[in-house]
N, C-alpha and C. Protein backbone atom coordinates (compact mmCIF):
# COMPACT_ATOMS: atom_id res chain seq x y z
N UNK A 1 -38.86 -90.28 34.25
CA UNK A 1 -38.49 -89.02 33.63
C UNK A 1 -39.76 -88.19 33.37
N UNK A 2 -40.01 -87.00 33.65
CA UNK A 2 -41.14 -86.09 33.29
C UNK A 2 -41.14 -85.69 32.10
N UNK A 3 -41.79 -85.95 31.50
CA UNK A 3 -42.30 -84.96 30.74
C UNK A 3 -41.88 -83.71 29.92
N UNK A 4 -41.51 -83.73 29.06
CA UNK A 4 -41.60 -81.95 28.54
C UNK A 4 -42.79 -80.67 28.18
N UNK A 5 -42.66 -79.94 29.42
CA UNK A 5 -43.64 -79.18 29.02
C UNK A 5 -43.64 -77.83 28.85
N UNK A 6 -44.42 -77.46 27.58
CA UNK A 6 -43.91 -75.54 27.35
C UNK A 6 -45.77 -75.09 27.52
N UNK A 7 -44.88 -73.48 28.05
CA UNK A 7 -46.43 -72.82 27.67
C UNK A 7 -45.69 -71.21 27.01
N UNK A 8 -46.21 -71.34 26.57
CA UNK A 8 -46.11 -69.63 25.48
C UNK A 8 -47.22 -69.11 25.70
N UNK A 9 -46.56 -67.70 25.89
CA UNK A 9 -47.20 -66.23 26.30
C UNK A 9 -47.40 -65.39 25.31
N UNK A 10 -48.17 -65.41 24.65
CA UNK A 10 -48.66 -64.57 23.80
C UNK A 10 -49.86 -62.95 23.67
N UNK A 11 -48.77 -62.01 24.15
CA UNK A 11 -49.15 -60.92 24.98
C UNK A 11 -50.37 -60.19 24.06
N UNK A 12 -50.75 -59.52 24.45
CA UNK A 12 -51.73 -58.38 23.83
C UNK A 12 -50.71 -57.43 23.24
N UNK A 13 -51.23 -56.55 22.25
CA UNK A 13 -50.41 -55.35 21.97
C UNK A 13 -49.95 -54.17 22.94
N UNK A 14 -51.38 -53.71 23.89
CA UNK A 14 -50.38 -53.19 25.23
C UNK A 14 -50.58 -53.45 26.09
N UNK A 15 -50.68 -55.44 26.07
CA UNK A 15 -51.00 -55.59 27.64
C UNK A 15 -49.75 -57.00 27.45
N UNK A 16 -48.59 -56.58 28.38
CA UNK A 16 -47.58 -57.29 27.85
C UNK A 16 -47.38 -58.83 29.22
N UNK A 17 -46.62 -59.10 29.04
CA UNK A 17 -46.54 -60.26 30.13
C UNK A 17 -46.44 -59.93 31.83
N UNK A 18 -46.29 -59.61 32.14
CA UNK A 18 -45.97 -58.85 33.43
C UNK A 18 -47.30 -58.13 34.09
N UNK A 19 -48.26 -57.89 33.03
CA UNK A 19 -49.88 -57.67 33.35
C UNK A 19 -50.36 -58.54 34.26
N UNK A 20 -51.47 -58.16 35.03
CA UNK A 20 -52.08 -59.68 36.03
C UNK A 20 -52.38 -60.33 35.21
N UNK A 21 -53.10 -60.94 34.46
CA UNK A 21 -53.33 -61.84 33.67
C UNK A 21 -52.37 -63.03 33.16
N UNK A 22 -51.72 -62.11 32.79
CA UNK A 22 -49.95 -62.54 31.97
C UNK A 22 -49.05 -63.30 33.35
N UNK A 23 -48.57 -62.48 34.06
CA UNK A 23 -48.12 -62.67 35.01
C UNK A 23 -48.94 -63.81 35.99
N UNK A 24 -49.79 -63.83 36.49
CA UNK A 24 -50.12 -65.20 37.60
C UNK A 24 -50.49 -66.01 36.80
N UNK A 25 -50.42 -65.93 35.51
CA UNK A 25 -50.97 -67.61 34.17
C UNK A 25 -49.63 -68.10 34.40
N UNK A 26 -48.60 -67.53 34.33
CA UNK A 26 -47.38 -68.03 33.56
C UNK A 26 -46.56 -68.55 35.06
N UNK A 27 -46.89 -67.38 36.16
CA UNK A 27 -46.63 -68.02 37.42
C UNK A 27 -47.02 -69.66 37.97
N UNK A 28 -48.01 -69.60 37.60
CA UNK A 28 -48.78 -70.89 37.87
C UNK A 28 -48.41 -71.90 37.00
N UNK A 29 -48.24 -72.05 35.64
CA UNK A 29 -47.88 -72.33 35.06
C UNK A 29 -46.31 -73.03 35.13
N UNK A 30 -45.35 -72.05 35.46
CA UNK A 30 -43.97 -72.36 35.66
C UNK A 30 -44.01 -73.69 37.09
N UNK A 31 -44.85 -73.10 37.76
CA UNK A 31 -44.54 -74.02 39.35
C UNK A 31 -45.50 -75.34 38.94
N UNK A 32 -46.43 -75.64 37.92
CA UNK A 32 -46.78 -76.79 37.22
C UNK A 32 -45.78 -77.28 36.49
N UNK A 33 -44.43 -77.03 36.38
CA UNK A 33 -43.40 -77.91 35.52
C UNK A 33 -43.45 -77.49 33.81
N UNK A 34 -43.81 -76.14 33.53
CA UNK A 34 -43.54 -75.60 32.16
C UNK A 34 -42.46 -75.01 31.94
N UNK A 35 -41.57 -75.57 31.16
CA UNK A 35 -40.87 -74.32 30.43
C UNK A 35 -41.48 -72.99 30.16
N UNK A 36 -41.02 -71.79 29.95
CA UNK A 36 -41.81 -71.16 29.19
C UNK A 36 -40.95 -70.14 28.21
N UNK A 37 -41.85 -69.77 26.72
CA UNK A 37 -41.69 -69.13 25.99
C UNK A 37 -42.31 -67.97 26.07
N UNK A 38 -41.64 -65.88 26.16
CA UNK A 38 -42.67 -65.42 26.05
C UNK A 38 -42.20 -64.78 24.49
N UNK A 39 -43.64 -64.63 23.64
CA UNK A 39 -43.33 -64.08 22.83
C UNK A 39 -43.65 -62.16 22.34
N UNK A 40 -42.87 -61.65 21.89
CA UNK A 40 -42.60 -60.65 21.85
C UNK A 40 -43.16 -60.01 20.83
N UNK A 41 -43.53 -58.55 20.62
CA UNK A 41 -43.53 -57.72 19.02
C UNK A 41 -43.17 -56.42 18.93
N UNK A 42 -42.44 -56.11 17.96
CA UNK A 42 -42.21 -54.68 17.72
C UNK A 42 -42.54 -54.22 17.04
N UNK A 43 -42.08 -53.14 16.42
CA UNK A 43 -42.17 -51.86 15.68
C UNK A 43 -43.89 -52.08 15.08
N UNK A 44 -45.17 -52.12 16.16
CA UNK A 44 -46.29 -52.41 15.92
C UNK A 44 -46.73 -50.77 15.15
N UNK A 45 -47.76 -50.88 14.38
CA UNK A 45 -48.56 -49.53 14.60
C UNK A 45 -49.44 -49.11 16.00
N UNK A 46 -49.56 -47.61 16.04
CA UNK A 46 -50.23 -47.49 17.29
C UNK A 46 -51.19 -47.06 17.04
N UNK A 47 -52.56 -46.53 18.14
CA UNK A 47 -53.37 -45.97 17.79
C UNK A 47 -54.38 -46.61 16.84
N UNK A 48 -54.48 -48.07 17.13
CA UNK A 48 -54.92 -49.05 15.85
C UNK A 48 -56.49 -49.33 16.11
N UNK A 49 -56.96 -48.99 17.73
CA UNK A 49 -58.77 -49.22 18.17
C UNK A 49 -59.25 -48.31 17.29
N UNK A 50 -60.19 -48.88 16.54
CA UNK A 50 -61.39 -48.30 15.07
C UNK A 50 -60.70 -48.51 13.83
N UNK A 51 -59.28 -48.46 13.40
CA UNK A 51 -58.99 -48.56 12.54
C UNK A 51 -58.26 -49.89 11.67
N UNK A 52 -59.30 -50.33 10.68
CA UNK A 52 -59.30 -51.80 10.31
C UNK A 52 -57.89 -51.50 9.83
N UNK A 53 -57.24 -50.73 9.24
CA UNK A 53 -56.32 -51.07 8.38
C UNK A 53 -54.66 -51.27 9.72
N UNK A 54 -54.89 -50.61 10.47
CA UNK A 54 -54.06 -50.46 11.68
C UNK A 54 -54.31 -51.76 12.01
N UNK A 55 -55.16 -52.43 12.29
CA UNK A 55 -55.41 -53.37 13.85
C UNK A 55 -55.00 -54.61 12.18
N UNK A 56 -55.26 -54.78 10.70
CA UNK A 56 -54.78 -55.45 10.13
C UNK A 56 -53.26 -55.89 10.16
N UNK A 57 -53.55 -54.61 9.84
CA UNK A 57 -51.30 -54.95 10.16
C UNK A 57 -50.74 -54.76 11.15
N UNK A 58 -51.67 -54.46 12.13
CA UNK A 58 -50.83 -55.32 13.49
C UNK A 58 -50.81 -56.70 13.80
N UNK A 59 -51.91 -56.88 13.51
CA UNK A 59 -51.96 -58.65 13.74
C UNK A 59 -50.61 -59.58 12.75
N UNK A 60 -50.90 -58.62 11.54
CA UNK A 60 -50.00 -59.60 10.66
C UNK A 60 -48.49 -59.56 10.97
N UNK A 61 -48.04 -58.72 11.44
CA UNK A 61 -46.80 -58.38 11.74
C UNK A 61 -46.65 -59.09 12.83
N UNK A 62 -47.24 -58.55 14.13
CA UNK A 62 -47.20 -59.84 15.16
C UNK A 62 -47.45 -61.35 15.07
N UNK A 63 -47.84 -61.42 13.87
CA UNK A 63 -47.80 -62.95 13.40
C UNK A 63 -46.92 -63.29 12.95
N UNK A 64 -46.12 -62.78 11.77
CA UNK A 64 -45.19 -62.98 11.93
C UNK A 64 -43.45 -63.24 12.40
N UNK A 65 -44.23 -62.18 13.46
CA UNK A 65 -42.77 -62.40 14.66
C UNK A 65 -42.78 -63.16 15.59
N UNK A 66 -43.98 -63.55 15.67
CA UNK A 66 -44.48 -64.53 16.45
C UNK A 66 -43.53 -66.29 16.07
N UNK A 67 -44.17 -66.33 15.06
CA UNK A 67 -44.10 -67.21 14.02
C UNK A 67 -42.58 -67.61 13.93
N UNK A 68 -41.80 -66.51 13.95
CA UNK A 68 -40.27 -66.77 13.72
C UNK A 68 -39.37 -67.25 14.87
N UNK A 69 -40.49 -67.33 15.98
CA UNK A 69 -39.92 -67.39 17.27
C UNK A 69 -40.76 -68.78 17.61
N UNK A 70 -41.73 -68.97 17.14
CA UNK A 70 -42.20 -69.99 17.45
C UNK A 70 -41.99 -71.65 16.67
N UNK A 71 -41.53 -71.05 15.08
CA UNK A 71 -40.64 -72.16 14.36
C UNK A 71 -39.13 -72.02 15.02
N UNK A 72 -38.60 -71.17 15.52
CA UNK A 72 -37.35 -71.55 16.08
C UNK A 72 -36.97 -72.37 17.44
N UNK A 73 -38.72 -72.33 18.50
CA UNK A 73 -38.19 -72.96 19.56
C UNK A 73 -38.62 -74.37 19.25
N UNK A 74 -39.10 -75.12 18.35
CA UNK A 74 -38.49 -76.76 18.02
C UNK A 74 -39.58 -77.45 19.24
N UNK A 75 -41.01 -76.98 18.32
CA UNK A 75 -41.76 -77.41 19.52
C UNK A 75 -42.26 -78.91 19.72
N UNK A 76 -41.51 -79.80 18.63
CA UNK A 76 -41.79 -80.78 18.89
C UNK A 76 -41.07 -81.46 19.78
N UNK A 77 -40.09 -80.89 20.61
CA UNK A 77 -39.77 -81.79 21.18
C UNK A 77 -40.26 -81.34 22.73
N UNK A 78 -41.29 -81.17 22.88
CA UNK A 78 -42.32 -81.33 23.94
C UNK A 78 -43.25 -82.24 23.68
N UNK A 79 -43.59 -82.75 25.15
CA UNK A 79 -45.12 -83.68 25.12
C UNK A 79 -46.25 -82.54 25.13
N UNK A 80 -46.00 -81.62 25.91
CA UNK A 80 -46.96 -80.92 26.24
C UNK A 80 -47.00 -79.22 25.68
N UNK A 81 -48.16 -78.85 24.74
CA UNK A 81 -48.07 -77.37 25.07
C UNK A 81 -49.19 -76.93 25.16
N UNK A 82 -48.61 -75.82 26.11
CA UNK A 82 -50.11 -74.99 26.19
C UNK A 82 -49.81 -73.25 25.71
N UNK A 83 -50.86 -72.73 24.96
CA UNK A 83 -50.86 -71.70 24.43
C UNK A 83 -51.49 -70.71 25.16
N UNK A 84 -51.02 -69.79 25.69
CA UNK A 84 -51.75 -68.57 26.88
C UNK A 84 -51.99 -67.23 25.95
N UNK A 85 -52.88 -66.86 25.76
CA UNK A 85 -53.12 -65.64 24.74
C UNK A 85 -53.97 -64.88 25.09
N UNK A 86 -53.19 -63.04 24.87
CA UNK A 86 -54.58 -62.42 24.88
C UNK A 86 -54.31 -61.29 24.02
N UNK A 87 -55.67 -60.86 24.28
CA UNK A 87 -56.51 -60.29 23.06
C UNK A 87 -56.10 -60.71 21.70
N UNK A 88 -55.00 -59.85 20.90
CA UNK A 88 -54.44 -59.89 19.95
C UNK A 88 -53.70 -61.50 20.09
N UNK A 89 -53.09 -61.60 21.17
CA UNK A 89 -51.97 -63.31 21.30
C UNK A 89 -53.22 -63.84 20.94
N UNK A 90 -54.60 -63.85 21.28
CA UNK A 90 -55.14 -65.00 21.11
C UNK A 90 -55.52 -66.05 19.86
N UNK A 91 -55.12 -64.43 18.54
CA UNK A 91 -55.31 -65.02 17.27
C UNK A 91 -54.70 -65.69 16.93
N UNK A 92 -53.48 -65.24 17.24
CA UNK A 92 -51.99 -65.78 16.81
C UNK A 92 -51.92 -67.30 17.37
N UNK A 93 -52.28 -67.34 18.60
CA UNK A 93 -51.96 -68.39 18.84
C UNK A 93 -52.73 -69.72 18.38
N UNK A 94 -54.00 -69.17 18.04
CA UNK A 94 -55.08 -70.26 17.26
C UNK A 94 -54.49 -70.25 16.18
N UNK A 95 -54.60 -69.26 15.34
CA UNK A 95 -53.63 -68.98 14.14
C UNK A 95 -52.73 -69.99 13.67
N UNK A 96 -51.47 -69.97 14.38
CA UNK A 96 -50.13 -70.54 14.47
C UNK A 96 -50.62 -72.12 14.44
N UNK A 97 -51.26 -72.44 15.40
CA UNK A 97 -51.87 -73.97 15.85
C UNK A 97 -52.71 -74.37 14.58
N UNK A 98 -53.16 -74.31 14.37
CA UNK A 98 -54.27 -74.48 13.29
C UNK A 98 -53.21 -74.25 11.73
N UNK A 99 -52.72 -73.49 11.55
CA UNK A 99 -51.60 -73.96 10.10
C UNK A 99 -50.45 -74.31 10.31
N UNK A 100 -50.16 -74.62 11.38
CA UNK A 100 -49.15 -75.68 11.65
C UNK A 100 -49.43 -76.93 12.30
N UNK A 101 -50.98 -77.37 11.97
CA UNK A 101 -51.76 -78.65 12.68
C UNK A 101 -50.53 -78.96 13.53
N UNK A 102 -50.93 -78.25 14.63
CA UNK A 102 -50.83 -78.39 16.12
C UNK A 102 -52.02 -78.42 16.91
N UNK A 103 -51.57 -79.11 18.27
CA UNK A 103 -52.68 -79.36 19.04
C UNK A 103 -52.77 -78.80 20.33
N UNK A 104 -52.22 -77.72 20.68
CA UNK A 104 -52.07 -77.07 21.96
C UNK A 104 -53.32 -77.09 22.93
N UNK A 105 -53.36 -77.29 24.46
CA UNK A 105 -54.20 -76.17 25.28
C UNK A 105 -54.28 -75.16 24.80
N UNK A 106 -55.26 -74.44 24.84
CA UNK A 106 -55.06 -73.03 24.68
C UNK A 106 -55.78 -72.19 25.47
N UNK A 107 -55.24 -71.23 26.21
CA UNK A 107 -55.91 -70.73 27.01
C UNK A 107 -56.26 -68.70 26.60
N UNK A 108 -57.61 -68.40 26.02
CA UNK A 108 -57.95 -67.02 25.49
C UNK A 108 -58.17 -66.12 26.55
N UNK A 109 -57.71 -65.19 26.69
CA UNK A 109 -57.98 -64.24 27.77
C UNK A 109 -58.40 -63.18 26.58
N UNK A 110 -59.31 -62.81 27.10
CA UNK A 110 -59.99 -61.31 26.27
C UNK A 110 -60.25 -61.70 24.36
N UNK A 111 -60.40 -62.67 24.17
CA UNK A 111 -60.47 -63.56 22.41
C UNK A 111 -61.11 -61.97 21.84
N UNK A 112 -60.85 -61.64 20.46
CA UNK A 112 -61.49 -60.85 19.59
C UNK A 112 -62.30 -62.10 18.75
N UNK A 113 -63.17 -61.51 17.84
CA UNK A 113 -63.78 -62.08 16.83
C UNK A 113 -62.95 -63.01 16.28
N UNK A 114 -61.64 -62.59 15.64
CA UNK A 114 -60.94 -62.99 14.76
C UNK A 114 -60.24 -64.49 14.90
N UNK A 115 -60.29 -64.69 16.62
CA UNK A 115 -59.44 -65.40 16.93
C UNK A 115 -60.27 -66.57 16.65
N UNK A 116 -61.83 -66.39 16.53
CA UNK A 116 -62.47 -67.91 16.46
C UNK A 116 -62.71 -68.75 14.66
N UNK A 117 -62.36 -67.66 13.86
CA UNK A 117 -61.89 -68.37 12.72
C UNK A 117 -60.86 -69.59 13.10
N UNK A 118 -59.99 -69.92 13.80
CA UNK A 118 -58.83 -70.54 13.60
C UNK A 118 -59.38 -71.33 15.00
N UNK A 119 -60.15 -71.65 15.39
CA UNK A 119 -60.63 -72.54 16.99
C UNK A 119 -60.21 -73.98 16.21
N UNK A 120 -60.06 -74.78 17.29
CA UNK A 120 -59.34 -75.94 17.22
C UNK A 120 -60.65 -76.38 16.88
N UNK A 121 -60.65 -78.07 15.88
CA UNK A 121 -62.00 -78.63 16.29
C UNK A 121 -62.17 -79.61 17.24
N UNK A 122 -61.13 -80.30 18.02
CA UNK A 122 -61.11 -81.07 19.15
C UNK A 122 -61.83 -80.24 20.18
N UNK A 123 -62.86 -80.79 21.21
CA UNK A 123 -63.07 -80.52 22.42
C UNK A 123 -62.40 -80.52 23.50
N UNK A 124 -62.72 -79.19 24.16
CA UNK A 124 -61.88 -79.36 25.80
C UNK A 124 -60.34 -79.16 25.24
N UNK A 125 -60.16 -78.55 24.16
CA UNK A 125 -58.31 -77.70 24.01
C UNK A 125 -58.40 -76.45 24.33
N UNK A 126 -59.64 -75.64 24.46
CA UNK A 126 -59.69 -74.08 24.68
C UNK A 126 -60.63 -73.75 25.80
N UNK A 127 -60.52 -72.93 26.49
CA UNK A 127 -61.16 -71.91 27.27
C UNK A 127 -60.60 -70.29 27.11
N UNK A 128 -61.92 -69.31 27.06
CA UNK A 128 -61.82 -68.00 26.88
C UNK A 128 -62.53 -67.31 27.90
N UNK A 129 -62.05 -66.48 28.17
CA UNK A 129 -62.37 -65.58 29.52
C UNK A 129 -63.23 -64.22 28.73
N UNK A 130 -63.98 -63.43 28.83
CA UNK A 130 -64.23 -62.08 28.51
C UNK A 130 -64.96 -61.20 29.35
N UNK A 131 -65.19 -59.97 29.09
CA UNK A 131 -66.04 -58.97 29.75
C UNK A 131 -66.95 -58.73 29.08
N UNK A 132 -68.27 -58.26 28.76
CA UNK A 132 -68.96 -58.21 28.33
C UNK A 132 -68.73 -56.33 28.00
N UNK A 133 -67.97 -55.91 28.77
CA UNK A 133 -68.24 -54.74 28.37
C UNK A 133 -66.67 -53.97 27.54
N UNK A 134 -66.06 -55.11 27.00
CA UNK A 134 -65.13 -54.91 26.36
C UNK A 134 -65.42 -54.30 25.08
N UNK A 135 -64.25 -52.57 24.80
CA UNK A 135 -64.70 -52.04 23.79
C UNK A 135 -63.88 -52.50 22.75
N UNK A 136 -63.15 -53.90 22.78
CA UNK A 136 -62.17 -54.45 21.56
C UNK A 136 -62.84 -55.17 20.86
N UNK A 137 -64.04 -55.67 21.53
CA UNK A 137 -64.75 -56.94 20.74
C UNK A 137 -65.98 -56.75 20.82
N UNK A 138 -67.11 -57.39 20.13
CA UNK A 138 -68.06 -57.40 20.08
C UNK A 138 -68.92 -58.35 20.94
N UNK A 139 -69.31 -57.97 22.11
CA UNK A 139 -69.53 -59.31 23.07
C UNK A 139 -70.53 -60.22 22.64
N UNK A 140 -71.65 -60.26 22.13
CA UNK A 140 -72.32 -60.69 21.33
C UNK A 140 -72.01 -61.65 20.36
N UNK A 141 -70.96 -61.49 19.15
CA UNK A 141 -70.47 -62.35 18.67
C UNK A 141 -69.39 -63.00 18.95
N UNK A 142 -69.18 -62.55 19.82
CA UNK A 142 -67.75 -63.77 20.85
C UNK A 142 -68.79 -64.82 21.39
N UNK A 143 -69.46 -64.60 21.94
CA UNK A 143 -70.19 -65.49 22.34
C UNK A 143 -70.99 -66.00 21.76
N UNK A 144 -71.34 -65.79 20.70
CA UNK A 144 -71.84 -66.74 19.55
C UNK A 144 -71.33 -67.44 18.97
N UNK A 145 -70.23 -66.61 18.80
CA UNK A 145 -68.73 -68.14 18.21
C UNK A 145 -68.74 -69.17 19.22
N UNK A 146 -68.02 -68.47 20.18
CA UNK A 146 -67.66 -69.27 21.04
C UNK A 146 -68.87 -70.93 21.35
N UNK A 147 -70.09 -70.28 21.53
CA UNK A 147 -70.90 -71.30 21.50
C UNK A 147 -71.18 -72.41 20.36
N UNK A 148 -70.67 -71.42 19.13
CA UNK A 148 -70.97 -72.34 17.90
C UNK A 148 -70.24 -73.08 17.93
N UNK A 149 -69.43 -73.12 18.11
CA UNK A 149 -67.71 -73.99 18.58
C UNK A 149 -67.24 -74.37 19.33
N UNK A 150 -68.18 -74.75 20.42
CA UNK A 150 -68.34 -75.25 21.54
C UNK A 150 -66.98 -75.35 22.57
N UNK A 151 -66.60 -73.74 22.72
CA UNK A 151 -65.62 -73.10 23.49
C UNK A 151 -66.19 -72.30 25.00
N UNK A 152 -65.50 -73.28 26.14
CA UNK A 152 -66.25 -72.51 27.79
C UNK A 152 -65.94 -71.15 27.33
N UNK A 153 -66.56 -70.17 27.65
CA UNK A 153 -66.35 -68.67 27.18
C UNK A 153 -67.23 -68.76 29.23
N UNK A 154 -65.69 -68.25 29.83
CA UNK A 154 -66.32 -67.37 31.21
C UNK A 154 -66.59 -66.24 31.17
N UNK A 155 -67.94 -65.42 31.35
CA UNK A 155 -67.91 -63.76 31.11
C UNK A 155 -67.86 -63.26 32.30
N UNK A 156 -67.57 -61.88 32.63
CA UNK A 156 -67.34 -60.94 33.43
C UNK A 156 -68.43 -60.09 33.32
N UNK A 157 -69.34 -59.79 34.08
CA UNK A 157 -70.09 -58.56 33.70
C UNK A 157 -69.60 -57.51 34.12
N UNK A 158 -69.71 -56.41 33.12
CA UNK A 158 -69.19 -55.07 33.18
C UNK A 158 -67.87 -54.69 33.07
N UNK A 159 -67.47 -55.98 32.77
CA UNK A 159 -65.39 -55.87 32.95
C UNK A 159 -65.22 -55.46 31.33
N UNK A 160 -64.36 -54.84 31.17
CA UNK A 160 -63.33 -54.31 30.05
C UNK A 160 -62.63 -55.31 29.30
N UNK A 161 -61.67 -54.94 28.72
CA UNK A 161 -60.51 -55.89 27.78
C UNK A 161 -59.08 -56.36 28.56
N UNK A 162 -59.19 -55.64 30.06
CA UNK A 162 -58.17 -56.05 31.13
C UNK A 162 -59.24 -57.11 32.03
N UNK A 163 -60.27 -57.40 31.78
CA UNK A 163 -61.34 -58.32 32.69
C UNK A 163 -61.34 -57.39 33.83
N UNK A 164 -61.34 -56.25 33.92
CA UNK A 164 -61.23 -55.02 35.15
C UNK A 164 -62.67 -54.24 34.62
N UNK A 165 -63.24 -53.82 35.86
CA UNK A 165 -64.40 -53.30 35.81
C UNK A 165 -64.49 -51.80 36.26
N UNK A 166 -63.21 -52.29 37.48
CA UNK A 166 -63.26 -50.42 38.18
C UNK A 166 -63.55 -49.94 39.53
N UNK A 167 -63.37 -51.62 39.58
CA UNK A 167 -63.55 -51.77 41.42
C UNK A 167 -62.28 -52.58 41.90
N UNK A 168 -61.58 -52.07 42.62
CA UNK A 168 -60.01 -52.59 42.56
C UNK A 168 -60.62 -54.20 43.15
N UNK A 169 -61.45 -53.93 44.46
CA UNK A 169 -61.52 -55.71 45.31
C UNK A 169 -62.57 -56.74 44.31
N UNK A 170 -63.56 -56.00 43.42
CA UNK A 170 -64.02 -57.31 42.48
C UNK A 170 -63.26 -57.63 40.99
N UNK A 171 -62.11 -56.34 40.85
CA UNK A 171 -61.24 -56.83 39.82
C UNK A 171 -60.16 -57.80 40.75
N UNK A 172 -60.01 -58.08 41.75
CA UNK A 172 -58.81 -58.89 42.50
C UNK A 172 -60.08 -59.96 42.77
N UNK A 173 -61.02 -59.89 42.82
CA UNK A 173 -61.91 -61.32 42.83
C UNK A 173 -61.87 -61.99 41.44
N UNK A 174 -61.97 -61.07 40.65
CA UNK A 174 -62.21 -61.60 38.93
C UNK A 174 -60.81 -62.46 38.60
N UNK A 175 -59.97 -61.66 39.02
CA UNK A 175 -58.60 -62.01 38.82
C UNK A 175 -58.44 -63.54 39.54
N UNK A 176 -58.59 -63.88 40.78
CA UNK A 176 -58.20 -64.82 41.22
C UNK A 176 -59.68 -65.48 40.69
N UNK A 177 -60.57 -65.86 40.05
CA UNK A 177 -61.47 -66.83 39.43
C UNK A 177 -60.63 -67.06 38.24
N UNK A 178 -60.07 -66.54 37.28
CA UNK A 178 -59.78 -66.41 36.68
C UNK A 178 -58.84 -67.66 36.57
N UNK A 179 -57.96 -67.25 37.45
CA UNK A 179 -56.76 -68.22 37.78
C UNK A 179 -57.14 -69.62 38.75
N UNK A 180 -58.13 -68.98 38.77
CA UNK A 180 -58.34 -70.71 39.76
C UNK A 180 -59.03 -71.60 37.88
N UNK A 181 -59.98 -70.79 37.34
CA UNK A 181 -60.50 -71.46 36.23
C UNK A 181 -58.79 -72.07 35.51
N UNK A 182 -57.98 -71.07 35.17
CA UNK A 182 -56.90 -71.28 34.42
C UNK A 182 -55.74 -72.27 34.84
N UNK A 183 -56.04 -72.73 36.16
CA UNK A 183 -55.65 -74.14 37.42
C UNK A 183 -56.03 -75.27 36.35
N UNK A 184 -57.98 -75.06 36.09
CA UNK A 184 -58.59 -76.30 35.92
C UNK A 184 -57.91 -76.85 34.63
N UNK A 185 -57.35 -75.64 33.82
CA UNK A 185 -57.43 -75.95 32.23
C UNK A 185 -55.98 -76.45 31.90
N UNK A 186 -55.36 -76.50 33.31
CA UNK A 186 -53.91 -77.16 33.32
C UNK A 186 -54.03 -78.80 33.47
């Protein structure tokens, strides 16, 4: 008998599942034998880049809808989960794991600052992808976390908060490293 295995999608605020990122994780993912969960948010604030009090209560709200969807799918009765997150998903999903001592994979696409408060302390449960020239985060201290916490952090030079730079054939190169890295972490 195999196994039970889930992976949850935990989208960005406007970068939803169906994004490249989103889309060939969860592809790959499904044809590896995952169930999958994607999770959803509404009635967000908009217009929330610079403004702490916006990008606060977005997170919290998406946490908690998160949350209501994620105590309802009964995740113990999997062997296996893996957590796919970005930007904003990525808090949540450390978040969620970490006060509900859970032990997920977790896989960060585009991590903010915020998300490395809540890093697992087991080794080899996380990998994070970023751009260095992402205007959501501070690349500098992502990667200082990340190192302090001894999280693979793959960077992109010159890529954004979509890991897109602005060259359609080295964003379709970035993209498929990406996913070959996001292979390994399966």
């Amino acid at each position: 008998m195999e196994e039970k295995k889930l992976a949850v999608i935990l989208p960005g605020v406007g970068y939803h599942k169906d994004m490249p990122l989103l889309y060939y994780s969860r592809k790959m993912v499904r044809f590896a034998g995952y169930e999958l969960l994607y999770i959803t948010y509404h009635d967000l604030p908009t217009q929330i880049r610079g403004d702490l009090s916006k990008m606060h209560l977005a997170a919290e709200t998406a946490y908690g809808q998160a949350c209501e969807m994620l105590d309802a799918a009964e995740l113990s009765q999997y062997e296996e989960l893996l957590f796919i997150g970005k930007s904003i998903g990525t808090v949540i999903a450390a978040r969620y794991a970490k006060e509900r001592e859970i032990d997920p994979k977790q896989i960060w696409y585009t991590p903010v600052e915020a998300t490395f408060c809540y890093a697992p302390d087991r080794d080899g449960r996380v990998m994070a992808f970023s751009g260095d020239a992402d205007p959501w985060a501070d690349w500098e201290e992502v990667r200082k976390l990340a190192e302090e916490r001894k999280i693979p952090l793959i960077s992109y030079p010159g890529c954004n908060h979509s890991l897109e730079c602005g060259d359609v054939e080295k964003n379709l190169e970035i993209l498929c490293d990406v996913m070959k890295k996001t292979k390994e972490m399966l």
